[in-house]
C-alpha atoms as a PDB file:
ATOM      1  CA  UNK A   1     -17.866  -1.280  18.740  1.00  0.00           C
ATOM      2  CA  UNK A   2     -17.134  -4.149  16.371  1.00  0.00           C
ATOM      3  CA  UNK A   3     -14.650  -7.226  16.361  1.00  0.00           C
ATOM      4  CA  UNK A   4     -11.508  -6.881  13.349  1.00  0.00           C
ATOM      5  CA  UNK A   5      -9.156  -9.843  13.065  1.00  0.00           C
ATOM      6  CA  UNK A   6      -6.170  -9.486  11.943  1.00  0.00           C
ATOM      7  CA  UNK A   7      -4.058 -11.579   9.891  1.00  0.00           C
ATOM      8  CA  UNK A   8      -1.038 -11.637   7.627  1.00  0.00           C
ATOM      9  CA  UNK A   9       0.711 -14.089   4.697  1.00  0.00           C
ATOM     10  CA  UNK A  10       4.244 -13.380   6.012  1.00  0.00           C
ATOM     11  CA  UNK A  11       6.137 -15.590   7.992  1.00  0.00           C
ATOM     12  CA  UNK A  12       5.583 -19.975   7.613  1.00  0.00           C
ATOM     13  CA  UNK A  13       4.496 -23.025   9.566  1.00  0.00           C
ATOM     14  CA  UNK A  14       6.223 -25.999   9.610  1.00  0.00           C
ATOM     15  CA  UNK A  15       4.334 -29.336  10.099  1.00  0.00           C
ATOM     16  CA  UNK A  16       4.632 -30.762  13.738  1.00  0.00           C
ATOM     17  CA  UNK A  17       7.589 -32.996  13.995  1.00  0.00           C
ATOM     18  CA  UNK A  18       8.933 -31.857  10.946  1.00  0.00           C
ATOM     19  CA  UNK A  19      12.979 -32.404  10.487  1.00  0.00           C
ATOM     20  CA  UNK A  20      13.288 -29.613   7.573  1.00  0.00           C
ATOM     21  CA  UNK A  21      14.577 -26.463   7.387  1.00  0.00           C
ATOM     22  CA  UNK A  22      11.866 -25.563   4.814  1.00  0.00           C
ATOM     23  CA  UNK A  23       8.294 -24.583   5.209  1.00  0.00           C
ATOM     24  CA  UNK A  24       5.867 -26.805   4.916  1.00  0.00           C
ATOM     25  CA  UNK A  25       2.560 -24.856   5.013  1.00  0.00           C
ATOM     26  CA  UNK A  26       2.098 -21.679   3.098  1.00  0.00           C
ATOM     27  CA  UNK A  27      -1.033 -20.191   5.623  1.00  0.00           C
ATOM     28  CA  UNK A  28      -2.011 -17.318   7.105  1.00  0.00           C
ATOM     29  CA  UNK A  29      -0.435 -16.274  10.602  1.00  0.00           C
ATOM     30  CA  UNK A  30      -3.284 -14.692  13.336  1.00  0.00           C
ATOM     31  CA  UNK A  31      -1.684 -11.411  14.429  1.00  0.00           C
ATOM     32  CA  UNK A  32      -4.749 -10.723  17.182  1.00  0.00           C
ATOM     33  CA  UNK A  33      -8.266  -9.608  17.200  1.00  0.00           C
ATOM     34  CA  UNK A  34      -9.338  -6.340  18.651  1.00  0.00           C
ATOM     35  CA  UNK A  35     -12.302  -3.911  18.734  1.00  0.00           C
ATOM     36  CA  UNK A  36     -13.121  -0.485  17.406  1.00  0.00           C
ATOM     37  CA  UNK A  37     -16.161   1.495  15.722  1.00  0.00           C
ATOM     38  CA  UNK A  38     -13.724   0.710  12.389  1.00  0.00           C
ATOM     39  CA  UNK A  39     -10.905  -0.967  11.123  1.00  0.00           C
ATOM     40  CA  UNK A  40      -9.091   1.975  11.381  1.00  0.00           C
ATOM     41  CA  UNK A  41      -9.588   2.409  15.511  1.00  0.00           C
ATOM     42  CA  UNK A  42      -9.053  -1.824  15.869  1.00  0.00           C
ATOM     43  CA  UNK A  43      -5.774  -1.370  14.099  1.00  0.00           C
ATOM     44  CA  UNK A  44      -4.330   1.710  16.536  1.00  0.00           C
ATOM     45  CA  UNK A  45      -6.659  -0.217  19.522  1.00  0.00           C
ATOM     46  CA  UNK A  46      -4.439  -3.459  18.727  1.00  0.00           C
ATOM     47  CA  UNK A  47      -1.213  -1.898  18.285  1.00  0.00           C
ATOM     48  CA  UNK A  48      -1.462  -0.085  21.750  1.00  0.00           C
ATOM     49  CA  UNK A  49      -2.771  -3.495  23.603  1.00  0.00           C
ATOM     50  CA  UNK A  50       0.220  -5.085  21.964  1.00  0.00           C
ATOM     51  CA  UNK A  51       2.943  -3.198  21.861  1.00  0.00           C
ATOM     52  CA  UNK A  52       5.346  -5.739  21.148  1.00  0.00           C
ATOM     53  CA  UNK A  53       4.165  -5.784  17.405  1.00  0.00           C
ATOM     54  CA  UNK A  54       5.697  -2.572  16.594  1.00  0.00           C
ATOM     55  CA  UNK A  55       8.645  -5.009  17.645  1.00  0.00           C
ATOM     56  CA  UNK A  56       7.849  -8.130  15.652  1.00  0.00           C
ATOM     57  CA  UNK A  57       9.236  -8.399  11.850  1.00  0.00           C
ATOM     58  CA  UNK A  58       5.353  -8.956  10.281  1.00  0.00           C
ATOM     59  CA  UNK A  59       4.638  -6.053   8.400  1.00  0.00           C
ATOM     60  CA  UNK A  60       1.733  -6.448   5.870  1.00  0.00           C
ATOM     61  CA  UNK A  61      -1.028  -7.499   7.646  1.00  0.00           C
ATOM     62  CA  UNK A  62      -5.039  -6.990   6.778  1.00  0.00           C
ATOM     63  CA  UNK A  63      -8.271  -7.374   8.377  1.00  0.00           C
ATOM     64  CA  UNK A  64     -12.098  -8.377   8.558  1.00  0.00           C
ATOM     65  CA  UNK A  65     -14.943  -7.602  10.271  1.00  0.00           C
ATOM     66  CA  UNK A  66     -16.150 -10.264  12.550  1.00  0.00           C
ATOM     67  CA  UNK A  67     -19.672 -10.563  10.727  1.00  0.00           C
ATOM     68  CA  UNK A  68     -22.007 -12.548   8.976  1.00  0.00           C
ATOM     69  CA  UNK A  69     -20.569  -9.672   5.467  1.00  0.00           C
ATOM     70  CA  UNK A  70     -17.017 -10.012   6.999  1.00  0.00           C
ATOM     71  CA  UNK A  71     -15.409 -10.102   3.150  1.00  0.00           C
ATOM     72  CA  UNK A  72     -17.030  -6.713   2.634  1.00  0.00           C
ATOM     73  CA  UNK A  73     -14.854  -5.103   5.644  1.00  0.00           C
ATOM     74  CA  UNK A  74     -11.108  -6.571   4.354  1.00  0.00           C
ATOM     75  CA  UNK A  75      -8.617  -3.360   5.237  1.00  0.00           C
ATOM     76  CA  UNK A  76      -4.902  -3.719   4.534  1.00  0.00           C
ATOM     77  CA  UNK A  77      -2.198  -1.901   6.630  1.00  0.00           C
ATOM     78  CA  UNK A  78       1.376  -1.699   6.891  1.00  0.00           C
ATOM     79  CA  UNK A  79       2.840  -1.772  10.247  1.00  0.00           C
ATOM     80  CA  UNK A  80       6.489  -0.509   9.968  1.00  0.00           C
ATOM     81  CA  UNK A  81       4.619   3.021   7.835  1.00  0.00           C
ATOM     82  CA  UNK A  82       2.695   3.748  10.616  1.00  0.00           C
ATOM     83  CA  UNK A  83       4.758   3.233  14.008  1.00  0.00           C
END
């Protein structure tokens, strides 16, 4: 079994302490790491360990493999097409 993370561009941060309304920081959000023989299995693997992010409104996220190569594993899927 291998280590994915997952991550997307949606969503914002805002600075700490910030007063605005707008984002501050354009970054990438952490959506959860999970395990699986591919990125395929760590995608279904996550989704089932957290259910709530069938729920959530992130929908375009991707993934690497948690290795010394990781840029060689990047995956992309879409949440909302596939639960």
């Amino acid at each position: 079994m291998y280590n994915y993370i997952f991550l997307t561009a949606e969503g914002c941060t805002y600075q700490a302490k910030s007063n605005s309304d707008i984002p501050d920081i354009e970054n990438l959000q952490v959506i959860g790491i999970s395990k699986g023989e591919n990125s395929q299995e760590a995608f279904y693997n996550l989704m089932n360990e957290q259910e709530y992010l069938i729920e959530n409104t992130f929908d375009n996220i991707f993934c690497y493999k948690l290795s010394d190569n990781y840029e060689d594993s990047y995956q992309e899927f879409r949440i909302k097409n596939k639960f």
